[in-house]
Protein backbone atom coordinates (compact mmCIF):
# COMPACT_ATOMS: atom_id res chain seq x y z
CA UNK A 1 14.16 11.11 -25.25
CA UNK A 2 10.55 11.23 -26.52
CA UNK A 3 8.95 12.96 -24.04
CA UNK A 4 5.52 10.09 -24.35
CA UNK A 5 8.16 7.46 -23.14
CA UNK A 6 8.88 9.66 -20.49
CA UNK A 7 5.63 10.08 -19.12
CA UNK A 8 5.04 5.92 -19.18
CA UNK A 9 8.55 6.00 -17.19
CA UNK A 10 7.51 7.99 -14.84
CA UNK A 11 4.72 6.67 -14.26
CA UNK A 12 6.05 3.07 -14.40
CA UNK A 13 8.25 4.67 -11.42
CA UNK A 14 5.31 5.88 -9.75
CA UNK A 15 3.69 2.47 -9.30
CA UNK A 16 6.70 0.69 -8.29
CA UNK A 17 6.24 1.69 -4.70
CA UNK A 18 3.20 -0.70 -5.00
CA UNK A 19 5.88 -3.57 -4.22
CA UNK A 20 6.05 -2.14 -1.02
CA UNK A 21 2.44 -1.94 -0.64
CA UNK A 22 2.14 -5.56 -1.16
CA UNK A 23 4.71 -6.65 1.11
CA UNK A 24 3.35 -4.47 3.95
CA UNK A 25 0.01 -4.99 3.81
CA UNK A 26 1.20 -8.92 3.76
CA UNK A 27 3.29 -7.83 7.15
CA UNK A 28 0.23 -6.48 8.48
CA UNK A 29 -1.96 -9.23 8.30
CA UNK A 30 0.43 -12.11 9.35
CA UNK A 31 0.98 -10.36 12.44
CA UNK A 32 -2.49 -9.78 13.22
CA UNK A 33 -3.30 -13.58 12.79
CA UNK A 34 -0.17 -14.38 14.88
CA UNK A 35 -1.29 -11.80 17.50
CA UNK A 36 -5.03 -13.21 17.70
CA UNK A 37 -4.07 -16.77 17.55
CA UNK A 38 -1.45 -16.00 20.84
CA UNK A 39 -3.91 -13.81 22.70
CA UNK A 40 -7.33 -14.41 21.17
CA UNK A 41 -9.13 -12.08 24.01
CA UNK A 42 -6.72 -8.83 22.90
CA UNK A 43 -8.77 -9.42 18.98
CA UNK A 44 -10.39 -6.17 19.48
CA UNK A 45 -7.89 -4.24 20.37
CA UNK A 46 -5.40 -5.70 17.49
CA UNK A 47 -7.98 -5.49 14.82
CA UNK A 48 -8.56 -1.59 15.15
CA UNK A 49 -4.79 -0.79 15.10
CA UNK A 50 -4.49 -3.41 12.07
CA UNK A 51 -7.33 -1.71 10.09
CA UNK A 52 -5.72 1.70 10.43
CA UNK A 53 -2.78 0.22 9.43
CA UNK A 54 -4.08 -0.86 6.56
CA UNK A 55 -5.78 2.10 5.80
CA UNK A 56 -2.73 3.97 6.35
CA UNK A 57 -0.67 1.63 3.78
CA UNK A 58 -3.55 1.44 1.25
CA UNK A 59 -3.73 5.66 1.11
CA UNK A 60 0.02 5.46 0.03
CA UNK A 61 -1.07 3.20 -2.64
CA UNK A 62 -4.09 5.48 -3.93
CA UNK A 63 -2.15 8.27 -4.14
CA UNK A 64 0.74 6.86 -5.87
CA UNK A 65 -1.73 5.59 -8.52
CA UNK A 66 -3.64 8.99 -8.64
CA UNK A 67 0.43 10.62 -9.33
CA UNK A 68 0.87 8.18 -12.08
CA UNK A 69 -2.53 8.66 -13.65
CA UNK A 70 -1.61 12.56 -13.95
CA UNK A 71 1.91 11.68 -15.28
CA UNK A 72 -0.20 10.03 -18.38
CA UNK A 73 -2.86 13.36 -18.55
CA UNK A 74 -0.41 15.69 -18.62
C-alpha cells in the first residue's frame, strides 16, 4: 500500500469518531430542553452539568482532529 493513502486512511479513521460527537452532543441538548421545559426552576442547575458535558464531548472531538492533522504531517 502507498504509504500517502495510508496516512489519508488513517486519518479518515481518526475523524470518524466525529459521528459520535454529533449524535452526543444532539443527546445532550434534547435532554436539557426536555429537563428545563419539565422543571423550568432546576435551569441552573441543568445548564452547568450540560455545558460540561458539552465541553467534555467537544474535547474528544478536538483531539481526534488534532490526531488526524498529525497523521497528514507526518
Amino acid at each position: 500500500m502507498d504509504p500517502v493513502a495510508a496516512k489519508f486512511i488513517g486519518a479518515g479513521i481518526a475523524m470518524f469518531a466525529a459521528l459520535g460527537v454529533g449524535l452526543g452532543l444532539g443527546n445532550i441538548f434534547s435532554s436539557y430542553i426536555n429537563a428545563t421545559s419539565r422543571n423550568p426552576s432546576a435551569e441552573p442547575k441543568f445548564k452547568t452539568m450540560t455545558f460540561i458535558g458539552f465541553a467534555a464531548t467537544e474535547l474528544v472531538l478536538i483531539l481526534c482532529f488534532v490526531i488526524a492533522i498529525v497523521m497528514l504531517q507526518s
